[in-house]
PDB file of N, CA and C in Angstrom:
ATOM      1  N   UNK A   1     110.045  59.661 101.186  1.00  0.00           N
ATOM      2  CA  UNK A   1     109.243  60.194 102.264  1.00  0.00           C
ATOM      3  C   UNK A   1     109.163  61.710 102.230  1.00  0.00           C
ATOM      4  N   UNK A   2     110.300  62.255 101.308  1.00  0.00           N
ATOM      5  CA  UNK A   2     110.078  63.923 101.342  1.00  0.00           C
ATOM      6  C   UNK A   2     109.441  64.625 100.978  1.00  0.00           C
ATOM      7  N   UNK A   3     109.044  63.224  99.476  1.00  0.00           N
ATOM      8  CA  UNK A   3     108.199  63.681  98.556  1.00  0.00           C
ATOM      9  C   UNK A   3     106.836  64.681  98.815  1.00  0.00           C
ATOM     10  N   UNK A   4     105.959  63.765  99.852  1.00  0.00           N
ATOM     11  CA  UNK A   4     104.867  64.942 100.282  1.00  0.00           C
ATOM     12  C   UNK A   4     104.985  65.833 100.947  1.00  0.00           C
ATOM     13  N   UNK A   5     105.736  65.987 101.735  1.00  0.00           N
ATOM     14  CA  UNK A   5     106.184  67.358 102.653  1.00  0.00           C
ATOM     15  C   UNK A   5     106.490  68.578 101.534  1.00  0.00           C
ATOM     16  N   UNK A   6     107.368  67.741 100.958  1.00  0.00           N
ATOM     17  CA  UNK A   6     107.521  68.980  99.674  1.00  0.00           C
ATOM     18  C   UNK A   6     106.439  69.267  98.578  1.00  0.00           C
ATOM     19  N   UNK A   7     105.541  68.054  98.039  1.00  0.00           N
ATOM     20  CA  UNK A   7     104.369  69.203  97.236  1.00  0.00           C
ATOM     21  C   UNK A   7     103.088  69.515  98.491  1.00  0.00           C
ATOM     22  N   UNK A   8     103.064  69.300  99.678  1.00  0.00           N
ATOM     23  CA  UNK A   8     102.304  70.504 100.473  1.00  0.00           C
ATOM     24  C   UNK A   8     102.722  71.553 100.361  1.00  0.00           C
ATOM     25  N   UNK A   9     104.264  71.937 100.753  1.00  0.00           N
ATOM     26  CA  UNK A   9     105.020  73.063 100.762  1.00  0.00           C
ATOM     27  C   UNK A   9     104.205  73.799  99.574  1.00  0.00           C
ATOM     28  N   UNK A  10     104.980  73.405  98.139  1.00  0.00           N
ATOM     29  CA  UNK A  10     104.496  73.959  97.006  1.00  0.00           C
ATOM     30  C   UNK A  10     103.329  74.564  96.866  1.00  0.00           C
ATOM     31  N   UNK A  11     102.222  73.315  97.225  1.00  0.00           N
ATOM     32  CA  UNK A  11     100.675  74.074  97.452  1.00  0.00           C
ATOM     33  C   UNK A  11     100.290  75.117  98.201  1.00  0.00           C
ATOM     34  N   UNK A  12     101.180  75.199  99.122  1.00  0.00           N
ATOM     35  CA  UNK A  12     100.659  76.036 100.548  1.00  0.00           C
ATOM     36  C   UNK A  12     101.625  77.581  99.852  1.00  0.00           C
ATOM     37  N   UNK A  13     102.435  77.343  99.047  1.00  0.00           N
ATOM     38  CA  UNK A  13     103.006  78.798  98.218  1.00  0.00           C
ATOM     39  C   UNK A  13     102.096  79.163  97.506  1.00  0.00           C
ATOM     40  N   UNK A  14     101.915  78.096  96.613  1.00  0.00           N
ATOM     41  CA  UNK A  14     100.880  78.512  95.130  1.00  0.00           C
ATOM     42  C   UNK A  14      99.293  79.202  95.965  1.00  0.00           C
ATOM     43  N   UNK A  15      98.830  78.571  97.047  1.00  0.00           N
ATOM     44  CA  UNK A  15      97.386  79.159  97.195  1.00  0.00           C
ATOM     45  C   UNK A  15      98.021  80.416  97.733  1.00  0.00           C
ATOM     46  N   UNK A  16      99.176  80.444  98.673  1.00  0.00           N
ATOM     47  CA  UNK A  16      99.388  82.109  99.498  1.00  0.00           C
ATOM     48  C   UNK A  16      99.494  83.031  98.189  1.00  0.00           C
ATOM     49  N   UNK A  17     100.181  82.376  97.231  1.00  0.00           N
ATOM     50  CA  UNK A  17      99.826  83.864  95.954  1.00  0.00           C
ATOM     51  C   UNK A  17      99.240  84.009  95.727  1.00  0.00           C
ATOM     52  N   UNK A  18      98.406  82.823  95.359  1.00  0.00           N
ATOM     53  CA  UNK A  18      97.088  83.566  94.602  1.00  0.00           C
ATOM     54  C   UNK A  18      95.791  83.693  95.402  1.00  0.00           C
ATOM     55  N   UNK A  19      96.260  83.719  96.753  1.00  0.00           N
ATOM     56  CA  UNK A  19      94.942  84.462  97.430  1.00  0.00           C
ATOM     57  C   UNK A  19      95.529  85.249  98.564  1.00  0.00           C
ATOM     58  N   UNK A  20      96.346  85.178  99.202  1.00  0.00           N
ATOM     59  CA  UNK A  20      97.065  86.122 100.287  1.00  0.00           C
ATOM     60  C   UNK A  20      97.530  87.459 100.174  1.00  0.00           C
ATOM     61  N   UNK A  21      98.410  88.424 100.709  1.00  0.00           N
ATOM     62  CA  UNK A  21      98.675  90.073 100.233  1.00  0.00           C
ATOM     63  C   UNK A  21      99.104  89.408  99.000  1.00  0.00           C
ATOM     64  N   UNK A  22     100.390  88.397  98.920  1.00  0.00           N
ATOM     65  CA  UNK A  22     100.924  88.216  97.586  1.00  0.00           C
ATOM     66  C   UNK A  22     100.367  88.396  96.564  1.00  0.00           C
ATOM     67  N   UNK A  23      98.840  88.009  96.286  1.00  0.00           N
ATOM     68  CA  UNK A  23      98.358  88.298  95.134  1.00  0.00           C
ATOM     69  C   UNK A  23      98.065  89.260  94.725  1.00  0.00           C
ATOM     70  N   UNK A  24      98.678  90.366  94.944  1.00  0.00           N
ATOM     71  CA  UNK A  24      98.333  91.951  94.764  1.00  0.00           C
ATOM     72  C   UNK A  24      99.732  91.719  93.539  1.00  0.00           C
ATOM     73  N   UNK A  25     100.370  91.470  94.056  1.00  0.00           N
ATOM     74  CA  UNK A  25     102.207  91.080  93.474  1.00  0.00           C
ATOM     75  C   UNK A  25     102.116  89.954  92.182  1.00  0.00           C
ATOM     76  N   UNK A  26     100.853  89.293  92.371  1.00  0.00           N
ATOM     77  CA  UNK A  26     100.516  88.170  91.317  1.00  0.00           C
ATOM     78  C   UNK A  26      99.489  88.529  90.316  1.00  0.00           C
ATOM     79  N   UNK A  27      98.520  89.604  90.457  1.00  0.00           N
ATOM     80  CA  UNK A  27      98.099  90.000  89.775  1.00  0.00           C
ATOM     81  C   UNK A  27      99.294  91.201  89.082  1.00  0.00           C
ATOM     82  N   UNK A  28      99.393  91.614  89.355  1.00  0.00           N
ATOM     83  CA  UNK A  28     100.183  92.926  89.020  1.00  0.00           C
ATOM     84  C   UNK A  28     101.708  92.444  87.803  1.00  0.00           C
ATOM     85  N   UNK A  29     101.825  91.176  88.048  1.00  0.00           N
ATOM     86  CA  UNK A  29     103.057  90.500  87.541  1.00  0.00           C
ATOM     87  C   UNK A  29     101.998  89.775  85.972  1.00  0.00           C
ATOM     88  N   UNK A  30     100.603  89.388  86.201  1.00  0.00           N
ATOM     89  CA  UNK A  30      99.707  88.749  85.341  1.00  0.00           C
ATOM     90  C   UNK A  30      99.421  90.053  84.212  1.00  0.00           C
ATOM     91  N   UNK A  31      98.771  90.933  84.423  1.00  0.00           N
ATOM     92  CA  UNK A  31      97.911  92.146  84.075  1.00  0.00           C
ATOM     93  C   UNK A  31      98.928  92.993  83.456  1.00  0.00           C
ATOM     94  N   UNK A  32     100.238  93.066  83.906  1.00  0.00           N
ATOM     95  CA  UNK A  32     101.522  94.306  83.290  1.00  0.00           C
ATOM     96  C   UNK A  32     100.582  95.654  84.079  1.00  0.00           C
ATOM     97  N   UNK A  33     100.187  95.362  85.317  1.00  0.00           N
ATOM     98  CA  UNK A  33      99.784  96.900  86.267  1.00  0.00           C
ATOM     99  C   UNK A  33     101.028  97.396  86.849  1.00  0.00           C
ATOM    100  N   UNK A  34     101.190  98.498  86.957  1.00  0.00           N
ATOM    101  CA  UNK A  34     101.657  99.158  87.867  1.00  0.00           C
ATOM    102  C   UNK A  34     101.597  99.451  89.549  1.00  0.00           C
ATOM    103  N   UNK A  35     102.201  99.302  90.303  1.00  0.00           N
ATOM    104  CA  UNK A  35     102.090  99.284  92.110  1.00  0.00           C
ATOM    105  C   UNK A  35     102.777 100.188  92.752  1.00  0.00           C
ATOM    106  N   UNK A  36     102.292 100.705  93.271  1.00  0.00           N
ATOM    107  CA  UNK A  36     102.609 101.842  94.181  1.00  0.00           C
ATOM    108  C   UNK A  36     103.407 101.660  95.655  1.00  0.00           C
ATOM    109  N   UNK A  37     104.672 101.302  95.626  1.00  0.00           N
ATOM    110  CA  UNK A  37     105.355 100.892  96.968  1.00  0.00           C
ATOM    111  C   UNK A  37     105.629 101.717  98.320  1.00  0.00           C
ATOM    112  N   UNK A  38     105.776 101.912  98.858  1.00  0.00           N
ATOM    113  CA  UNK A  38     105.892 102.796  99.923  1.00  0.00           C
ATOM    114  C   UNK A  38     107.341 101.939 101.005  1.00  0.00           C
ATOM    115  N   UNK A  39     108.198 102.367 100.649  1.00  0.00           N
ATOM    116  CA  UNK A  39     109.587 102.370 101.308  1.00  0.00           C
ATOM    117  C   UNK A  39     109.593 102.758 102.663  1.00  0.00           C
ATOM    118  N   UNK A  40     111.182 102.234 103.706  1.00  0.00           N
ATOM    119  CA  UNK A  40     111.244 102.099 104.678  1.00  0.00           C
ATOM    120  C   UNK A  40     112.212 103.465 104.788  1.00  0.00           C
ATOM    121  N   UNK A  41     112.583 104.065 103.764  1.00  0.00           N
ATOM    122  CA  UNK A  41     113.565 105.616 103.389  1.00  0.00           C
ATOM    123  C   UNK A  41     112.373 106.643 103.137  1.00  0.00           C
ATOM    124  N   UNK A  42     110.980 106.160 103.411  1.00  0.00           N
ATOM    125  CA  UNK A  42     109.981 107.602 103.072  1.00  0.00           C
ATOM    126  C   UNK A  42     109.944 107.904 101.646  1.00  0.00           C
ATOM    127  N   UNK A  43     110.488 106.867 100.963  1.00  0.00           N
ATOM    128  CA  UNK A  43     110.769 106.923  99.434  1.00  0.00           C
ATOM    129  C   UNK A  43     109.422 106.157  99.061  1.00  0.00           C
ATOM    130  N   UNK A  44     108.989 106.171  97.675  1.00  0.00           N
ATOM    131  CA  UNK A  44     107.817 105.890  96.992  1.00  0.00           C
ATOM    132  C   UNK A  44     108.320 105.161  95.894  1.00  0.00           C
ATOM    133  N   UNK A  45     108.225 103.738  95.866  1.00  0.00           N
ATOM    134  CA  UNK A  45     108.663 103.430  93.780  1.00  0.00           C
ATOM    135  C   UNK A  45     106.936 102.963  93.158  1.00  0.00           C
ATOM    136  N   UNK A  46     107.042 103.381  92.076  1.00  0.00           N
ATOM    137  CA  UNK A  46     105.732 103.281  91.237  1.00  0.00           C
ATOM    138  C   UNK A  46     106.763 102.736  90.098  1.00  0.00           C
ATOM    139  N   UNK A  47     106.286 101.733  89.792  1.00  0.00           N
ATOM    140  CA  UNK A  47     106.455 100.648  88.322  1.00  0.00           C
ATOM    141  C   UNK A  47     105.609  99.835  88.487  1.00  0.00           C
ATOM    142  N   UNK A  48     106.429  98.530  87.685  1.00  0.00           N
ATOM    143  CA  UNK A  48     105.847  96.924  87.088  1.00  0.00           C
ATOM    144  C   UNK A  48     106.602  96.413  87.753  1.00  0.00           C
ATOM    145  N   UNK A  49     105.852  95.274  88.160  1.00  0.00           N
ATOM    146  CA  UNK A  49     106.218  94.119  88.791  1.00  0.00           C
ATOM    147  C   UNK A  49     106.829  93.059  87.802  1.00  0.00           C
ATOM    148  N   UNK A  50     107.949  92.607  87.576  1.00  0.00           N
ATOM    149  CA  UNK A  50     107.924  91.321  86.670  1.00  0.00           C
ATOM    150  C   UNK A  50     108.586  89.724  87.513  1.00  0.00           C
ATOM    151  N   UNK A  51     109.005  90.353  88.246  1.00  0.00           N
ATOM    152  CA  UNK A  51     109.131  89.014  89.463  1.00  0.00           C
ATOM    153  C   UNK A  51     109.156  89.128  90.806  1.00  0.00           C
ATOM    154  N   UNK A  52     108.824  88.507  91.291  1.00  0.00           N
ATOM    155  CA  UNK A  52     108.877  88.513  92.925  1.00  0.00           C
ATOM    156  C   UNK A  52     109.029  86.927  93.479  1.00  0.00           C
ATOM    157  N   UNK A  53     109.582  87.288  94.376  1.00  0.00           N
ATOM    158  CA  UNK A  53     109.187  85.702  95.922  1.00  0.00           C
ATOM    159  C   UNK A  53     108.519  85.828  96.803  1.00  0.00           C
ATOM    160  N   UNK A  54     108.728  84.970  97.681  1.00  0.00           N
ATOM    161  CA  UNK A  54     107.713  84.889  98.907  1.00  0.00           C
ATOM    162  C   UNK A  54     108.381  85.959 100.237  1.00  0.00           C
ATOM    163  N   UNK A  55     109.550  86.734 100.130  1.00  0.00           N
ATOM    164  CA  UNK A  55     110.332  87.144 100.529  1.00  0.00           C
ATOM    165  C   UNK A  55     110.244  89.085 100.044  1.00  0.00           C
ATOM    166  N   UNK A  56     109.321  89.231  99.187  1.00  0.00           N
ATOM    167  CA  UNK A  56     109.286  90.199  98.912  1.00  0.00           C
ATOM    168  C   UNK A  56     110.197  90.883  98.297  1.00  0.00           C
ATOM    169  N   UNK A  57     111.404  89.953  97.744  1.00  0.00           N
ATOM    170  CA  UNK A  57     112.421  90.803  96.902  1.00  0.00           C
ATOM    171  C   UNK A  57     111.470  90.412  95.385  1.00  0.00           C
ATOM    172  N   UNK A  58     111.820  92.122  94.568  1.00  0.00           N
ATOM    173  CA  UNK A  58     111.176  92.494  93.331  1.00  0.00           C
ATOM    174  C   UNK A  58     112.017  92.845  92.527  1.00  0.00           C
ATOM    175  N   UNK A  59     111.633  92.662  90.848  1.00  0.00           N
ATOM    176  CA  UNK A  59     112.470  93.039  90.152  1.00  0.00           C
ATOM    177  C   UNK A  59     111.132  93.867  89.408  1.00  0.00           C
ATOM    178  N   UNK A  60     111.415  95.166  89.351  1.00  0.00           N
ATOM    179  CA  UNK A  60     110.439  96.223  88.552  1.00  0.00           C
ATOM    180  C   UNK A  60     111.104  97.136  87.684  1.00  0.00           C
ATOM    181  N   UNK A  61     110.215  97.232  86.519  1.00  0.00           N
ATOM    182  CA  UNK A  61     110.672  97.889  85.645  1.00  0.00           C
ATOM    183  C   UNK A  61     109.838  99.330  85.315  1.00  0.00           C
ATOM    184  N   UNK A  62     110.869 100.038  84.496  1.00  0.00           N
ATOM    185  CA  UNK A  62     109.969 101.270  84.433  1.00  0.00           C
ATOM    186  C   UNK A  62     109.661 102.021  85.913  1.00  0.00           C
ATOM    187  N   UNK A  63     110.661 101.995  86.943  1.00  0.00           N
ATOM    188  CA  UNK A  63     110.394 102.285  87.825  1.00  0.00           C
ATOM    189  C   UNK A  63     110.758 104.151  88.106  1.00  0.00           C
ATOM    190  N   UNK A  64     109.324 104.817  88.468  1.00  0.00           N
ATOM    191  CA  UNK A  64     109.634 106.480  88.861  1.00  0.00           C
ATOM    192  C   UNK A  64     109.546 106.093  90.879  1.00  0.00           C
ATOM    193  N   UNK A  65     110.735 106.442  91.552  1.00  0.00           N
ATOM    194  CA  UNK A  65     110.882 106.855  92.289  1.00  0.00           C
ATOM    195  C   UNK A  65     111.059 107.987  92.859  1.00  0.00           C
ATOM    196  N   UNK A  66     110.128 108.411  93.930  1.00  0.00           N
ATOM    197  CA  UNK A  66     109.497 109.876  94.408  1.00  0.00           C
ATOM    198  C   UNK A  66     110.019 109.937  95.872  1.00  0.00           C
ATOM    199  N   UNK A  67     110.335 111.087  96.510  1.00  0.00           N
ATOM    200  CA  UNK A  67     110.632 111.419  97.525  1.00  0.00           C
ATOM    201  C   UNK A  67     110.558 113.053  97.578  1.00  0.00           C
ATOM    202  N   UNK A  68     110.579 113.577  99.016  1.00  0.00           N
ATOM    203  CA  UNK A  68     110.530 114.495  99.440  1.00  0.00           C
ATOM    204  C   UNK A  68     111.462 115.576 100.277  1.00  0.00           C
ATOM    205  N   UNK A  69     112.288 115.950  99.854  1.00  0.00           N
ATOM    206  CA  UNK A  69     113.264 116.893 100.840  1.00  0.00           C
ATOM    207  C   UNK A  69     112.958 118.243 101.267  1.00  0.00           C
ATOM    208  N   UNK A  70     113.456 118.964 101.866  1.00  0.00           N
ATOM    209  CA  UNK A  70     113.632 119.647 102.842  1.00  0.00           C
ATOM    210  C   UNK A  70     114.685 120.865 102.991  1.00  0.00           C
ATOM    211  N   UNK A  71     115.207 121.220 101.910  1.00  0.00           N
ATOM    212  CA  UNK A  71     116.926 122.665 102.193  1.00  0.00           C
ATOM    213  C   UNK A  71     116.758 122.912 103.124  1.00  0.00           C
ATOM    214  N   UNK A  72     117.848 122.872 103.694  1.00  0.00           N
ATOM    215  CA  UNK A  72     118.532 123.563 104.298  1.00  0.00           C
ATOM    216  C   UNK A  72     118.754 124.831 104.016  1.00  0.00           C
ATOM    217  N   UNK A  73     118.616 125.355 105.397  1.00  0.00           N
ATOM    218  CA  UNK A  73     118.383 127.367 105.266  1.00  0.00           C
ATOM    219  C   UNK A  73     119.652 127.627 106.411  1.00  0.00           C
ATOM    220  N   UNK A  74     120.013 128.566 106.367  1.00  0.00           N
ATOM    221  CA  UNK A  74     121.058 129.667 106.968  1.00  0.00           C
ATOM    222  C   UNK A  74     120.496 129.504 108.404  1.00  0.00           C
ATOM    223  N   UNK A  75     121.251 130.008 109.458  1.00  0.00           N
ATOM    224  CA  UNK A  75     120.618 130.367 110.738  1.00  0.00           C
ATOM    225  C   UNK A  75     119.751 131.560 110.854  1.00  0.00           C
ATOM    226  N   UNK A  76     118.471 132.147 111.305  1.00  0.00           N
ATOM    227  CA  UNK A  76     117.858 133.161 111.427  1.00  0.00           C
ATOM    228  C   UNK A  76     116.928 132.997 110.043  1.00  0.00           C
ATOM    229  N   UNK A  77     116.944 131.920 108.794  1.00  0.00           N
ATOM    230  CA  UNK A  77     116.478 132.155 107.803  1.00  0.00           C
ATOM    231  C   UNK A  77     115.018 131.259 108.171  1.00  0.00           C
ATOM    232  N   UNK A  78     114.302 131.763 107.355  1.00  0.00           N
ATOM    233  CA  UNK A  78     112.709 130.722 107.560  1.00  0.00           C
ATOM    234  C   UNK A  78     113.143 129.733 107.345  1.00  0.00           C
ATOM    235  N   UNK A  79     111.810 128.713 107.915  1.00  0.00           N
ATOM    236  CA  UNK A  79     112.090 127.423 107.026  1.00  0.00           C
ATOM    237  C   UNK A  79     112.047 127.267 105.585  1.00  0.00           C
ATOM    238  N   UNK A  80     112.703 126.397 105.182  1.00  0.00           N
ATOM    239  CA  UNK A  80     112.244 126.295 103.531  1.00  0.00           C
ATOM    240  C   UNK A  80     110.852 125.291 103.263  1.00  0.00           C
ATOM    241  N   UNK A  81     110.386 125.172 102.262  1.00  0.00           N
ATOM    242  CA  UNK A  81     109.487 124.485 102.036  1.00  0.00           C
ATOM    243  C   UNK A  81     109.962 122.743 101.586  1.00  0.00           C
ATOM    244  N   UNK A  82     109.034 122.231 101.859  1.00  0.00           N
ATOM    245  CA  UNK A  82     109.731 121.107 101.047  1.00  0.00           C
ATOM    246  C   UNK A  82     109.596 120.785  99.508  1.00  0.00           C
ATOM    247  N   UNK A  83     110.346 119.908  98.685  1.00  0.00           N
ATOM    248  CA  UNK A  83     110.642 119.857  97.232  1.00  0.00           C
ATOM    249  C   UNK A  83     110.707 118.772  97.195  1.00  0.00           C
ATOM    250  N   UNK A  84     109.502 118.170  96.303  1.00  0.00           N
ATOM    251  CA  UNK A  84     109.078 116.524  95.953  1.00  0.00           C
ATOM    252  C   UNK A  84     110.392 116.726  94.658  1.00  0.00           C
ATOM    253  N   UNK A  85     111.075 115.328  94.544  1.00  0.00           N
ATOM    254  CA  UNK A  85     111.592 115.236  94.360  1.00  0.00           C
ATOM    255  C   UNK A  85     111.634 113.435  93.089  1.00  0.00           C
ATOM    256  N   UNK A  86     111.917 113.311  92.153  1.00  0.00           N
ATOM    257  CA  UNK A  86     111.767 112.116  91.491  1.00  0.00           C
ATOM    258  C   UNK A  86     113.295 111.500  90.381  1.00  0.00           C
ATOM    259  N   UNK A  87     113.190 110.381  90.210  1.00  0.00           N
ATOM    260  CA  UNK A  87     114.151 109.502  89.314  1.00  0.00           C
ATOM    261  C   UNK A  87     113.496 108.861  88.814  1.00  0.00           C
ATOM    262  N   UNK A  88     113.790 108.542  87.310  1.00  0.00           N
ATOM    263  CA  UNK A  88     113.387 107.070  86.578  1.00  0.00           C
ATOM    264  C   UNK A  88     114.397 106.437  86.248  1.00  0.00           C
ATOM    265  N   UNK A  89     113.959 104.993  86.827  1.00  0.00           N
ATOM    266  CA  UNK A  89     115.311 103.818  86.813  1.00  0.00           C
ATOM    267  C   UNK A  89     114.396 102.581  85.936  1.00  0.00           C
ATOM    268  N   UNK A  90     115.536 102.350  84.548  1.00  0.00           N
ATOM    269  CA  UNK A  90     114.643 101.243  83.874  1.00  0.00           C
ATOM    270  C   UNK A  90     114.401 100.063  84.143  1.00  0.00           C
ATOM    271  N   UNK A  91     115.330  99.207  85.153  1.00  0.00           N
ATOM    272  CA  UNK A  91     115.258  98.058  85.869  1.00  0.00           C
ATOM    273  C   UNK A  91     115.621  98.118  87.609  1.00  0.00           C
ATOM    274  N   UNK A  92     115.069  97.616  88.185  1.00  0.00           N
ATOM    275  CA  UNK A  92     115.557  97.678  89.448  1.00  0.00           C
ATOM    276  C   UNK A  92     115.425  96.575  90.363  1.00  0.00           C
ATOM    277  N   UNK A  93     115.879  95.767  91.288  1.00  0.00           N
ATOM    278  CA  UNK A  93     116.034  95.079  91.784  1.00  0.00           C
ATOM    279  C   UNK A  93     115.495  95.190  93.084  1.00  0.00           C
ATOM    280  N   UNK A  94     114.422  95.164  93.804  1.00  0.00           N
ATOM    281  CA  UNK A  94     114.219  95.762  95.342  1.00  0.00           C
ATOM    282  C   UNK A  94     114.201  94.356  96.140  1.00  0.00           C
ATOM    283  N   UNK A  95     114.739  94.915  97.216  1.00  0.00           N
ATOM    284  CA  UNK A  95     114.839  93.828  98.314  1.00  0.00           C
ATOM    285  C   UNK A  95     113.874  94.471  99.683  1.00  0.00           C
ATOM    286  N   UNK A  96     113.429  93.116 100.214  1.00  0.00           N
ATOM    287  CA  UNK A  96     112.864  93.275 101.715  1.00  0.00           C
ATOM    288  C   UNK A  96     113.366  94.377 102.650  1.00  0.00           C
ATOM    289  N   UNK A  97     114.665  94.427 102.758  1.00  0.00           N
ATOM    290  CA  UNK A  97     115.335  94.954 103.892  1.00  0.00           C
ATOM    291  C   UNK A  97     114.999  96.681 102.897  1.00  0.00           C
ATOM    292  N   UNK A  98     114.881  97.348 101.710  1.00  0.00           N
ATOM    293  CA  UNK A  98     114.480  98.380 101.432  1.00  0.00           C
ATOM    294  C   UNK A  98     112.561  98.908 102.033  1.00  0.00           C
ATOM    295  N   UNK A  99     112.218  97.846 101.722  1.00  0.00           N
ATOM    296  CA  UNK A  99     111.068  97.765 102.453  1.00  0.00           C
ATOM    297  C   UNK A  99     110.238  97.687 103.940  1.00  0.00           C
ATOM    298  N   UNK A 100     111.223  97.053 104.684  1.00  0.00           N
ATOM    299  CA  UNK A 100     110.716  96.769 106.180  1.00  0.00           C
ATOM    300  C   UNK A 100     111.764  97.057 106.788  1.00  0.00           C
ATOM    301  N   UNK A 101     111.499  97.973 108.068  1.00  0.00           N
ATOM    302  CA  UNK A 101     112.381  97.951 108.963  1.00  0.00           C
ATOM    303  C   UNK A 101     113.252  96.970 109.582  1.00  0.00           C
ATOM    304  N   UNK A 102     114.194  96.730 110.220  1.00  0.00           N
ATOM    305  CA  UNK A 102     115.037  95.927 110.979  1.00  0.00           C
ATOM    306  C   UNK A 102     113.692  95.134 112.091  1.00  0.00           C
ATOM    307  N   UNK A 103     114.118  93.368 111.936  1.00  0.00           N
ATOM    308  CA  UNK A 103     113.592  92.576 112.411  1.00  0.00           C
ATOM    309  C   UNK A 103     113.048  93.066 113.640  1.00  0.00           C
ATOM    310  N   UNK A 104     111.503  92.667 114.416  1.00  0.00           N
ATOM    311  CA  UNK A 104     111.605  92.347 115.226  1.00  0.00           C
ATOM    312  C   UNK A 104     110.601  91.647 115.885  1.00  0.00           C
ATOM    313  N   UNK A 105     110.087  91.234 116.832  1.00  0.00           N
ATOM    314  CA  UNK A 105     109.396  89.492 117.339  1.00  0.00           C
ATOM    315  C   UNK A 105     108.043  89.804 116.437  1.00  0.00           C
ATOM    316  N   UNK A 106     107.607  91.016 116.686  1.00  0.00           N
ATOM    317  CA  UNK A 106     106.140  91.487 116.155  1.00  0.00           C
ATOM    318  C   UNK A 106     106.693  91.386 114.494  1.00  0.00           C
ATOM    319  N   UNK A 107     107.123  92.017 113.875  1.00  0.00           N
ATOM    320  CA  UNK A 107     107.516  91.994 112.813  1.00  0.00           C
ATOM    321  C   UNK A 107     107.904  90.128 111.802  1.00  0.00           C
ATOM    322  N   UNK A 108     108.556  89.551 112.581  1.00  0.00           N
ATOM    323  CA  UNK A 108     109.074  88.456 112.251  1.00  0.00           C
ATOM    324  C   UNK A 108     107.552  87.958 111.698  1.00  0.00           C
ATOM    325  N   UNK A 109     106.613  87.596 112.856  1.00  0.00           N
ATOM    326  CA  UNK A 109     105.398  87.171 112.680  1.00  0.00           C
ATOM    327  C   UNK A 109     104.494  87.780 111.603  1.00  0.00           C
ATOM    328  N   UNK A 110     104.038  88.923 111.392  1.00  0.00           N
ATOM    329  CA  UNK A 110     103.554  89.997 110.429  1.00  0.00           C
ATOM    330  C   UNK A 110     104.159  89.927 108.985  1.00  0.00           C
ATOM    331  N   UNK A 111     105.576  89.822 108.817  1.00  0.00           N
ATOM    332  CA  UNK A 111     106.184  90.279 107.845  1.00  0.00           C
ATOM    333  C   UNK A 111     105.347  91.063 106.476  1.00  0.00           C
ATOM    334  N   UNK A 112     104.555  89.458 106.244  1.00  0.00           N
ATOM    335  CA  UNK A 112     104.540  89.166 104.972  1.00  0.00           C
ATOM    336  C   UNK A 112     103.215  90.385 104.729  1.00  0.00           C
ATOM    337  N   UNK A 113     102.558  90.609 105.693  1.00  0.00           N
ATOM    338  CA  UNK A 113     101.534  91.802 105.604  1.00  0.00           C
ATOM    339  C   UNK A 113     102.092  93.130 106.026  1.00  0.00           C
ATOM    340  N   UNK A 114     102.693  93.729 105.981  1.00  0.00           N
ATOM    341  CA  UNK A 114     103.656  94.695 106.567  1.00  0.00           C
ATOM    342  C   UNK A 114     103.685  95.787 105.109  1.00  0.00           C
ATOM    343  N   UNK A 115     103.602  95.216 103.850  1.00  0.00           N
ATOM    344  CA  UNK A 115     103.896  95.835 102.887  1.00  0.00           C
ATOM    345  C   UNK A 115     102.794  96.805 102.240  1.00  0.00           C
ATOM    346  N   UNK A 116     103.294  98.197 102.204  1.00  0.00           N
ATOM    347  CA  UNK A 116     102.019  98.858 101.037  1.00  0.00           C
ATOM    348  C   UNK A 116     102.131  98.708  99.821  1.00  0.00           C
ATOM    349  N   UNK A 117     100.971  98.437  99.452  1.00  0.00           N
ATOM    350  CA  UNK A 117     100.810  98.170  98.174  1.00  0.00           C
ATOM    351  C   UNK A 117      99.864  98.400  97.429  1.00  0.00           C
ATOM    352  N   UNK A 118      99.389 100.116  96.551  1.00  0.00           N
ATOM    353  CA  UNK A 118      98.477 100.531  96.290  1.00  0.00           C
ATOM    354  C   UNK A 118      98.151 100.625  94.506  1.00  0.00           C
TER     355      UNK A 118
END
């Protein structure tokens, strides 16, 4: 009796990839493109996609991560400017919780569209 409950399930994954946000994540995993992430740290990762779930944890490679800081100046001193800032990491592992803020009712519902992805 589980049997069909479980290949709806399946189906109702397979069409959300390949037509829902996911398929930005399914093309990009097909093609060897590059995606432009936008983090919940104001951080930026640009790589390859080579796996993902429905959960939004990624494994990307070739990944340049970009961010932006700020020095710290003396008292009485100007501000400083800010200084983009970058790393290249050859494998990386990203999870949801790097991506989306801490749960909440609006969020729970949204999740799965919540993500940038340029």
């Amino acid at each position: 009796m589980s049997r069909p409950m479980e290949e709806d399930t399946t189906k109702n994954e397979e069409e959300e990839f390949n037509t829902g946000p996911l398929s930005v994540l399914m093309m990009s995993v097909k093609n060897n493109t590059q995606v432009l992430i936008n983090c919940r740290n104001n951080k930026k990762l640009l790589g390859r996609v080579r796996a993902f779930d429905r959960h939004c944890n990624m494994v990307l490679e070739n990944v340049r991560e970009m961010w932006t800081e700020v020095p710290k100046t003396g008292k009485g001193k100007k501000k400083a400017l800010p200084v983009n800032k970058d790393r290249f990491i050859r494998f990386m592992y990203s999870t949801r919780e790097m991506l989306f803020k801490p749960p909440t009712a609006l969020h729970l519902i949204c999740s799965k569209y919540c993500i940038y992805i340029e």
